[in-house]
C-alpha atoms as a PDB file:
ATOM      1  CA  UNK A   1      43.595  82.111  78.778  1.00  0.00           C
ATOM      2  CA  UNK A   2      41.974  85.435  79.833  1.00  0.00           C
ATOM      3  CA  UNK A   3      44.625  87.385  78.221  1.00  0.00           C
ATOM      4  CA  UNK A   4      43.976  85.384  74.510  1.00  0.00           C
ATOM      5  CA  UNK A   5      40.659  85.920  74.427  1.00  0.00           C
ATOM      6  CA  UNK A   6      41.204  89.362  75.504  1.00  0.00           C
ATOM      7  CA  UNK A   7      43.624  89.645  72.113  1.00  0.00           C
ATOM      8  CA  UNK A   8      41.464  87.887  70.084  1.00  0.00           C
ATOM      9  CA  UNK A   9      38.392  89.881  70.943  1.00  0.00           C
ATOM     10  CA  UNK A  10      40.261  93.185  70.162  1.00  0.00           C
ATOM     11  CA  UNK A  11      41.716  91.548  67.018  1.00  0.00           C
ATOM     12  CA  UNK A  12      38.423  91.312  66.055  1.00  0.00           C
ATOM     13  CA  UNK A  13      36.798  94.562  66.552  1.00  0.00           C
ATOM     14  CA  UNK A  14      39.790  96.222  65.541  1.00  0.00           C
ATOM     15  CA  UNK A  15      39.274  93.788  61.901  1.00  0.00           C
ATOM     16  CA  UNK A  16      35.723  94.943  61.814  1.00  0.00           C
ATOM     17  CA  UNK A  17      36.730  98.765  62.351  1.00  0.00           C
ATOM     18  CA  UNK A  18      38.854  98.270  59.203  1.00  0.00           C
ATOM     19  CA  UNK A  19      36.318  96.694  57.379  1.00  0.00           C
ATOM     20  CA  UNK A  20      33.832  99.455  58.068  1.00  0.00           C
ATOM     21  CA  UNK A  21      36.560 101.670  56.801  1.00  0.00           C
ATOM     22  CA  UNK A  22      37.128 100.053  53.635  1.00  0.00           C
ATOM     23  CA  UNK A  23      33.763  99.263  52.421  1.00  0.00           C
ATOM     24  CA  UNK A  24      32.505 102.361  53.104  1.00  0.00           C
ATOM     25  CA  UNK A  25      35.800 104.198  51.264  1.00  0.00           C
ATOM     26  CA  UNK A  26      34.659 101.478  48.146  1.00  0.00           C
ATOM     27  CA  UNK A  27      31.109 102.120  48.533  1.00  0.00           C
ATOM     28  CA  UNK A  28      31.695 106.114  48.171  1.00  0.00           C
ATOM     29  CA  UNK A  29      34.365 105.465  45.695  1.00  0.00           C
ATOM     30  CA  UNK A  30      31.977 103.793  43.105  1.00  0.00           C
ATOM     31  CA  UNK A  31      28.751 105.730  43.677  1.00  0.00           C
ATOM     32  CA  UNK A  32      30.668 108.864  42.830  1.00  0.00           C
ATOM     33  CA  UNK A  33      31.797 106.496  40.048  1.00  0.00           C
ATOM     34  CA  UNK A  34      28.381 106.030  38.621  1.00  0.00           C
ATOM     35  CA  UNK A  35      27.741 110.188  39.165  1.00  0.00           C
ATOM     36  CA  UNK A  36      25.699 108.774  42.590  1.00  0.00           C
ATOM     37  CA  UNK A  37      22.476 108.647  40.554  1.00  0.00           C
ATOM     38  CA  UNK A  38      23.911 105.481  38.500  1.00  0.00           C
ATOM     39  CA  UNK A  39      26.231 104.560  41.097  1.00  0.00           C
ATOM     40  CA  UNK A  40      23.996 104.571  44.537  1.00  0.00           C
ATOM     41  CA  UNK A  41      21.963 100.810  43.463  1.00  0.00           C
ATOM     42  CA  UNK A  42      24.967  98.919  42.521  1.00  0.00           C
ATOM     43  CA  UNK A  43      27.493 100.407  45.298  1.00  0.00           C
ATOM     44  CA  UNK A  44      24.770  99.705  48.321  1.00  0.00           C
ATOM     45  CA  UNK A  45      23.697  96.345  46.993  1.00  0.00           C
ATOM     46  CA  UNK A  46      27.642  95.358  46.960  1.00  0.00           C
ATOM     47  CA  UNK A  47      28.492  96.828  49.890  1.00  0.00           C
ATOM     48  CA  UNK A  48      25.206  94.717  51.530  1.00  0.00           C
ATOM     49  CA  UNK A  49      26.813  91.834  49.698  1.00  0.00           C
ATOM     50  CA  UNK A  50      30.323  91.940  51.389  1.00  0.00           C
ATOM     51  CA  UNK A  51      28.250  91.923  54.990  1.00  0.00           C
ATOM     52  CA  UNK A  52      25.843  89.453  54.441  1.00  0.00           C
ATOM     53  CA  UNK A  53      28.819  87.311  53.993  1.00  0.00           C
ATOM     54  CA  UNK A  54      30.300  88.220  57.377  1.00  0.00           C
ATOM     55  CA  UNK A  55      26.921  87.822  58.994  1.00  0.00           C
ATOM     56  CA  UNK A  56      27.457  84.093  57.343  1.00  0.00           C
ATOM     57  CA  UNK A  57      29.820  83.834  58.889  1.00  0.00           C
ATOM     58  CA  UNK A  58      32.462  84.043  55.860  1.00  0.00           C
ATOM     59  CA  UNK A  59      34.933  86.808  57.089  1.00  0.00           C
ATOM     60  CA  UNK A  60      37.536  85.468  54.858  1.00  0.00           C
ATOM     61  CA  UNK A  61      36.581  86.524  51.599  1.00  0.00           C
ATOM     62  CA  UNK A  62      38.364  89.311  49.193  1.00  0.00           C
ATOM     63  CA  UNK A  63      36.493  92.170  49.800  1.00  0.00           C
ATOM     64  CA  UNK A  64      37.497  94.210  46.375  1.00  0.00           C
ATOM     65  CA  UNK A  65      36.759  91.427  44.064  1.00  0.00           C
ATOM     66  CA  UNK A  66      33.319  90.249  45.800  1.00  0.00           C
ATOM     67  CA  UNK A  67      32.674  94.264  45.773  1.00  0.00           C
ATOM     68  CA  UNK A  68      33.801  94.625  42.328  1.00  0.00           C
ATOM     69  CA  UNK A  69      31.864  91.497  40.710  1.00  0.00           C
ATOM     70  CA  UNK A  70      28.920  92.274  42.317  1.00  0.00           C
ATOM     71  CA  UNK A  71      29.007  95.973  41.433  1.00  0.00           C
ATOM     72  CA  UNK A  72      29.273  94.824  37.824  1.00  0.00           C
ATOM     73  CA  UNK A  73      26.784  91.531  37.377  1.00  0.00           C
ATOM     74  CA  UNK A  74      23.856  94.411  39.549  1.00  0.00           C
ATOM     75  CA  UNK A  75      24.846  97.207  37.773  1.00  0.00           C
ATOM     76  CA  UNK A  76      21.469  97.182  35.657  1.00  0.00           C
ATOM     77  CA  UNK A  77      18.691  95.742  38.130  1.00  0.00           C
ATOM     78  CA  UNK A  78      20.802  97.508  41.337  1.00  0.00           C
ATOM     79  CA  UNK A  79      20.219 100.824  39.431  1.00  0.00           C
ATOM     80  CA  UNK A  80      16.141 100.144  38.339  1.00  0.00           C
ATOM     81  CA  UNK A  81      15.683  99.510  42.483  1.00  0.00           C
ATOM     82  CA  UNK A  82      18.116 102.550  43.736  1.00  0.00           C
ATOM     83  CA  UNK A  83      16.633 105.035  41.402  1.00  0.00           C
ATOM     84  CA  UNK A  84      13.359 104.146  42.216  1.00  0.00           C
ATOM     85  CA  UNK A  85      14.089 104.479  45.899  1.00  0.00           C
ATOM     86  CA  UNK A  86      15.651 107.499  45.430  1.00  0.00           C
ATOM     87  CA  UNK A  87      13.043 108.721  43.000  1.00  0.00           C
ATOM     88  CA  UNK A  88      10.294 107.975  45.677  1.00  0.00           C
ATOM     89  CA  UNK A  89      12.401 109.796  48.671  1.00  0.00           C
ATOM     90  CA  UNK A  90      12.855 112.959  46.631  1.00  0.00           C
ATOM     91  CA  UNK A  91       9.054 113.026  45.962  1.00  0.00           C
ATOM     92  CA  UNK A  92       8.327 112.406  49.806  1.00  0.00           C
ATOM     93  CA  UNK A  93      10.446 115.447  50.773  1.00  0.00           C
ATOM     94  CA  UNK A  94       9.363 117.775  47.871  1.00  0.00           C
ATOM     95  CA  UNK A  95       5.398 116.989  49.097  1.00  0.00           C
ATOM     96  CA  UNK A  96       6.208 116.869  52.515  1.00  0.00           C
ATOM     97  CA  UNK A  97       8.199 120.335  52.473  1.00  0.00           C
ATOM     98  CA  UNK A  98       6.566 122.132  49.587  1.00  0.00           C
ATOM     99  CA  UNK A  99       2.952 121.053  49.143  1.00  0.00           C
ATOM    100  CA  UNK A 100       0.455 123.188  49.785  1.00  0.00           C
ATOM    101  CA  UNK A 101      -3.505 123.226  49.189  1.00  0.00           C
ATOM    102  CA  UNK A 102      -5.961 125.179  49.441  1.00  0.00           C
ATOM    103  CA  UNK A 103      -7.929 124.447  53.040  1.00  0.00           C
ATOM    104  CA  UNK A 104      -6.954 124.025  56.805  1.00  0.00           C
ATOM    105  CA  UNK A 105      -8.170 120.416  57.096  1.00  0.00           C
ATOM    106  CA  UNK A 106      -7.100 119.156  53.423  1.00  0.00           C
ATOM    107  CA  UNK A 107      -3.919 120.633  53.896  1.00  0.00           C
ATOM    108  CA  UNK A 108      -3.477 118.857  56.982  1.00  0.00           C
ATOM    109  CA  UNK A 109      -5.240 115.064  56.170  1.00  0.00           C
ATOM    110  CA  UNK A 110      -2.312 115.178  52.809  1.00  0.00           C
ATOM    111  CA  UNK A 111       0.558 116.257  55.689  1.00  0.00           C
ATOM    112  CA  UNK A 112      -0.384 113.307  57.510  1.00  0.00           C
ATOM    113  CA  UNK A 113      -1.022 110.953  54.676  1.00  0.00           C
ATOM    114  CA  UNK A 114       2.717 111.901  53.653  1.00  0.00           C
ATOM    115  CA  UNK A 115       4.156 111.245  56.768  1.00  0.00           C
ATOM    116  CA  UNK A 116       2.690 107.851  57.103  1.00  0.00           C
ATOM    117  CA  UNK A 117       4.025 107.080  53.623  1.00  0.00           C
ATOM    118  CA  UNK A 118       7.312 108.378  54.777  1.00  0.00           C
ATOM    119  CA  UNK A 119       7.521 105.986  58.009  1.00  0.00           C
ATOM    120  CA  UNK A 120       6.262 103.089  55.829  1.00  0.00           C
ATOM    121  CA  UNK A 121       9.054 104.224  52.840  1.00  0.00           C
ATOM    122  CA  UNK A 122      11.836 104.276  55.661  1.00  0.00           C
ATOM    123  CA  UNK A 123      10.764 100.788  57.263  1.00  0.00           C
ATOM    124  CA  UNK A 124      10.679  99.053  53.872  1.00  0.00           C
ATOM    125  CA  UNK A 125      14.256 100.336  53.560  1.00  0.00           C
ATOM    126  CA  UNK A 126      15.218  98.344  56.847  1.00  0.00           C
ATOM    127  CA  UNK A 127      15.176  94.918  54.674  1.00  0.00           C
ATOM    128  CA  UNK A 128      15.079  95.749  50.800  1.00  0.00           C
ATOM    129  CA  UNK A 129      18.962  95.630  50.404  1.00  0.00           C
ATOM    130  CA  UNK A 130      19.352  92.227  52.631  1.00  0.00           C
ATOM    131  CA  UNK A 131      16.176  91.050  50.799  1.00  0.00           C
ATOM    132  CA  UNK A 132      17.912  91.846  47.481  1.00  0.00           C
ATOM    133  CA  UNK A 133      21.182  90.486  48.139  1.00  0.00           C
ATOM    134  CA  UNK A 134      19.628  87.731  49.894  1.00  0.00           C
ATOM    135  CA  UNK A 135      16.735  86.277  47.991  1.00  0.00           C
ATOM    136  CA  UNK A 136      16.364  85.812  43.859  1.00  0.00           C
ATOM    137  CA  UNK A 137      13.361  87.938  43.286  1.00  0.00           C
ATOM    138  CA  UNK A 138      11.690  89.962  40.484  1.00  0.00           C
ATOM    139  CA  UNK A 139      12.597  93.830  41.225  1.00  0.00           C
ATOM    140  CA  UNK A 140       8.712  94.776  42.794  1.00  0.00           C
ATOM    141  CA  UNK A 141       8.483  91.841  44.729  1.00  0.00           C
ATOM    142  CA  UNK A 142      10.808  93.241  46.745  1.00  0.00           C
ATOM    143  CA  UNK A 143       9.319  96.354  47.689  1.00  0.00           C
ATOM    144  CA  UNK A 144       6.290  94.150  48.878  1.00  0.00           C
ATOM    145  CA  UNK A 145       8.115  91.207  50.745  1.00  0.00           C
ATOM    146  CA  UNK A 146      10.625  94.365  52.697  1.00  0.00           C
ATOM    147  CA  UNK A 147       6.730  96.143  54.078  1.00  0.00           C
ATOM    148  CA  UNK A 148       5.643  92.532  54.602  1.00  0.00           C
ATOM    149  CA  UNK A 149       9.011  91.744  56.400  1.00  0.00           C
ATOM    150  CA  UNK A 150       8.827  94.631  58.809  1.00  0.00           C
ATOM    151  CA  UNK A 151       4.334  93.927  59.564  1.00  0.00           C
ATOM    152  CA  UNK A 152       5.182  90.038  60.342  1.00  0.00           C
ATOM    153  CA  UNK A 153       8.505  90.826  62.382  1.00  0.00           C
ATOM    154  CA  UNK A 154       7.249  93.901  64.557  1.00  0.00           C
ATOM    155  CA  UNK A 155       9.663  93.352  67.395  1.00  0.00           C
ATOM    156  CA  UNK A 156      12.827  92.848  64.929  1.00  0.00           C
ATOM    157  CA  UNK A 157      11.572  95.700  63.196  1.00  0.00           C
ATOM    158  CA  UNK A 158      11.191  97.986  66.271  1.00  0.00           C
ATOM    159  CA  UNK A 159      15.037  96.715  67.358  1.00  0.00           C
ATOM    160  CA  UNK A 160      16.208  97.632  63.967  1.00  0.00           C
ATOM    161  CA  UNK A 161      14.351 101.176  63.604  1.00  0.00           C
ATOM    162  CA  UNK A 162      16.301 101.326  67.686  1.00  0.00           C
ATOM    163  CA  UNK A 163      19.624 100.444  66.192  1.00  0.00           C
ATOM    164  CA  UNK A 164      19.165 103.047  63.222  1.00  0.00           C
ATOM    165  CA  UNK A 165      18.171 106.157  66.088  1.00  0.00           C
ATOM    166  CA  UNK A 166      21.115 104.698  68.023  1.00  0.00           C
ATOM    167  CA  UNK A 167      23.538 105.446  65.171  1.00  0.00           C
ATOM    168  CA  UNK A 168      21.931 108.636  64.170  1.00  0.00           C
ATOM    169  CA  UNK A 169      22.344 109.658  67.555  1.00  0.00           C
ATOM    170  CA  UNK A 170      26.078 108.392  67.318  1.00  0.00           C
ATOM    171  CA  UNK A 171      26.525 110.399  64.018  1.00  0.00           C
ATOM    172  CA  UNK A 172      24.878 113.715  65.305  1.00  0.00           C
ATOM    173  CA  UNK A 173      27.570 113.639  68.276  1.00  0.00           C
ATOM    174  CA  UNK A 174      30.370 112.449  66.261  1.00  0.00           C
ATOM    175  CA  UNK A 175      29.597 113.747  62.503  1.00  0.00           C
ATOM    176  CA  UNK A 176      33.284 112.269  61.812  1.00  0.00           C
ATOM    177  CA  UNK A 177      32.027 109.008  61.859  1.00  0.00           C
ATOM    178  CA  UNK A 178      29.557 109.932  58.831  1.00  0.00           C
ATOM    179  CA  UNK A 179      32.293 109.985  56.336  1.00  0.00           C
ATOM    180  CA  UNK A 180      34.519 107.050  57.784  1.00  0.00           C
ATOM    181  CA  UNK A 181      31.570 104.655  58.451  1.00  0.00           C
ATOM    182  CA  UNK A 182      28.550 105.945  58.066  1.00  0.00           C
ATOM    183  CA  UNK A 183      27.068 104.272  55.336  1.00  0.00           C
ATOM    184  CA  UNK A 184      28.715 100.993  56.060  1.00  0.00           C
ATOM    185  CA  UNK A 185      27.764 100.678  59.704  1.00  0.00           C
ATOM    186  CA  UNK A 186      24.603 101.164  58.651  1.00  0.00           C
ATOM    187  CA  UNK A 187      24.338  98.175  56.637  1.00  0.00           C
ATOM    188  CA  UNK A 188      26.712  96.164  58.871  1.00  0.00           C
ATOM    189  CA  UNK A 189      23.790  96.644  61.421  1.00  0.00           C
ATOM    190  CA  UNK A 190      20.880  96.334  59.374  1.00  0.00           C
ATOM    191  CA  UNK A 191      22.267  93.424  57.423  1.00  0.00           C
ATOM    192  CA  UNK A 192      23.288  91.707  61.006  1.00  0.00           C
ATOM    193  CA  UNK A 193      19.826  92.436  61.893  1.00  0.00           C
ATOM    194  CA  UNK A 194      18.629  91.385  59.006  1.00  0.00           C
ATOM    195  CA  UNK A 195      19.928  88.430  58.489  1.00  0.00           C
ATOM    196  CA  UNK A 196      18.546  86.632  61.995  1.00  0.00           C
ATOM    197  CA  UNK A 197      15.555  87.605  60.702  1.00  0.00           C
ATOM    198  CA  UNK A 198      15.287  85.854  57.510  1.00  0.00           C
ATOM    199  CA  UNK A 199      17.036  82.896  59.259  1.00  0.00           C
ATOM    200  CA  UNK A 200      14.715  82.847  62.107  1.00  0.00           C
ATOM    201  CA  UNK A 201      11.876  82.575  59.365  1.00  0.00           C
ATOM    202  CA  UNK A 202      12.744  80.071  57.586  1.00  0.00           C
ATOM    203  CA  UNK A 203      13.561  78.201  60.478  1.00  0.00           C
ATOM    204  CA  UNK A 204       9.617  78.679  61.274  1.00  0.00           C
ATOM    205  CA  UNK A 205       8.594  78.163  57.677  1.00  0.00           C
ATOM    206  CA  UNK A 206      10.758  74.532  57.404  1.00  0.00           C
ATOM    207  CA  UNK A 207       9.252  73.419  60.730  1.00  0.00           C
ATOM    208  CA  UNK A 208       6.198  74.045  59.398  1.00  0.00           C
ATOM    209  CA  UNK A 209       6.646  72.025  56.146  1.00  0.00           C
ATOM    210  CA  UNK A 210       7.465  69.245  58.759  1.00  0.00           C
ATOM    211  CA  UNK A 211       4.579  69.095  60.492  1.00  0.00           C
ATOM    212  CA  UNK A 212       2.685  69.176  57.042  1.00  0.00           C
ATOM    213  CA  UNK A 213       4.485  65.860  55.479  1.00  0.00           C
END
């Protein structure tokens, strides 16, 4: 007994290794396909696809089509969110490393006002792929509902933003891991994460309908 559940456990990881592998080899595959600025929406917002469906619990699916299809029916309203986040992260690191005006304190009060932007910028990007590929929204109300995600889950958010220094750690030590996995462990974790936390919600938000009836 100890032994088959030894074996299946390795099965398993070894599966999700292989996974990783793939999905990230697709997800680089197609966002040099779209020249990365066209490519970046529609390859992340597959790739967050494929593991929302394992965090479902639906491991059995064909990865290449479900990557494919969704690639292709996103392709427009993927690209309008991932050039907009990339848009806003190249304007955060121009200001923050070029931007200069006149006065000590001014000077300062902007550097400050940039790097709260920046930590709000990089929490909203904790949910707004598994809010995209998990709730029908217009394209802004997404950027709202991901800052509004990470204020009314603090303690999901804080184990997330852990998990994310956790693997940057992990890549720093072992940059291999960057180009085998690094952009689809990412998302495997943050979708995982993710994922609870929508569930966990709406497990809240139906009790409360409940009580309401």
């Amino acid at each position: 007994m100890f032994e088959n559940k030894l074996f299946g456990r390795f099965y398993q990881f070894g599966e999700t290794v292989l996974l990783l592998l793939y999905v990230n080899a697709l997800w680089v595959c197609f966002t040099l396909l779209g020249l990365i600025i066209f490519g970046f929406g529609p390859s992340t917002v597959a790739m967050y696809t494929i593991f929302r469906h394992w965090a479902m619990g639906r491991d059995d699916l064909p990865v290449f089509q479900t990557f494919w299809n969704t690639f292709k029916k996103e392709f427009f309203k993927a690209n309008a969110l991932g050039i907009i986040l990339l848009l806003i992260a190249y304007m955060l690191y121009v200001n923050l490393n070029f931007l200069a005006l006149d006065g000590e304190w001014i000077s300062a009060f902007s550097h400050y006002i940039l790097l709260f932007a920046t930590v709000i910028f990089g929490v909203m990007l904790i949910y707004i792929f598994p809010m995209y590929v998990h709730y029908e929204n217009k394209l802004f109300i997404y950027f709202k509902n991901a800052i509004l995600m990470a204020l009314y889950q603090p303690f999901r958010t804080l184990y997330a933003i852990a998990a994310c220094l956790t693997l940057s750690y992990l890549f720093f030590v072992l940059p291999v891991f960057i180009f085998l996995m690094g952009a689809s462990l990412t998302s495997f974790v943050l979708m995982w994460i993710a994922y609870r936390t929508f569930m966990r919600l709406e497990y809240k938000q139906a009790k409360l309908q409940e009580k309401r009836a």
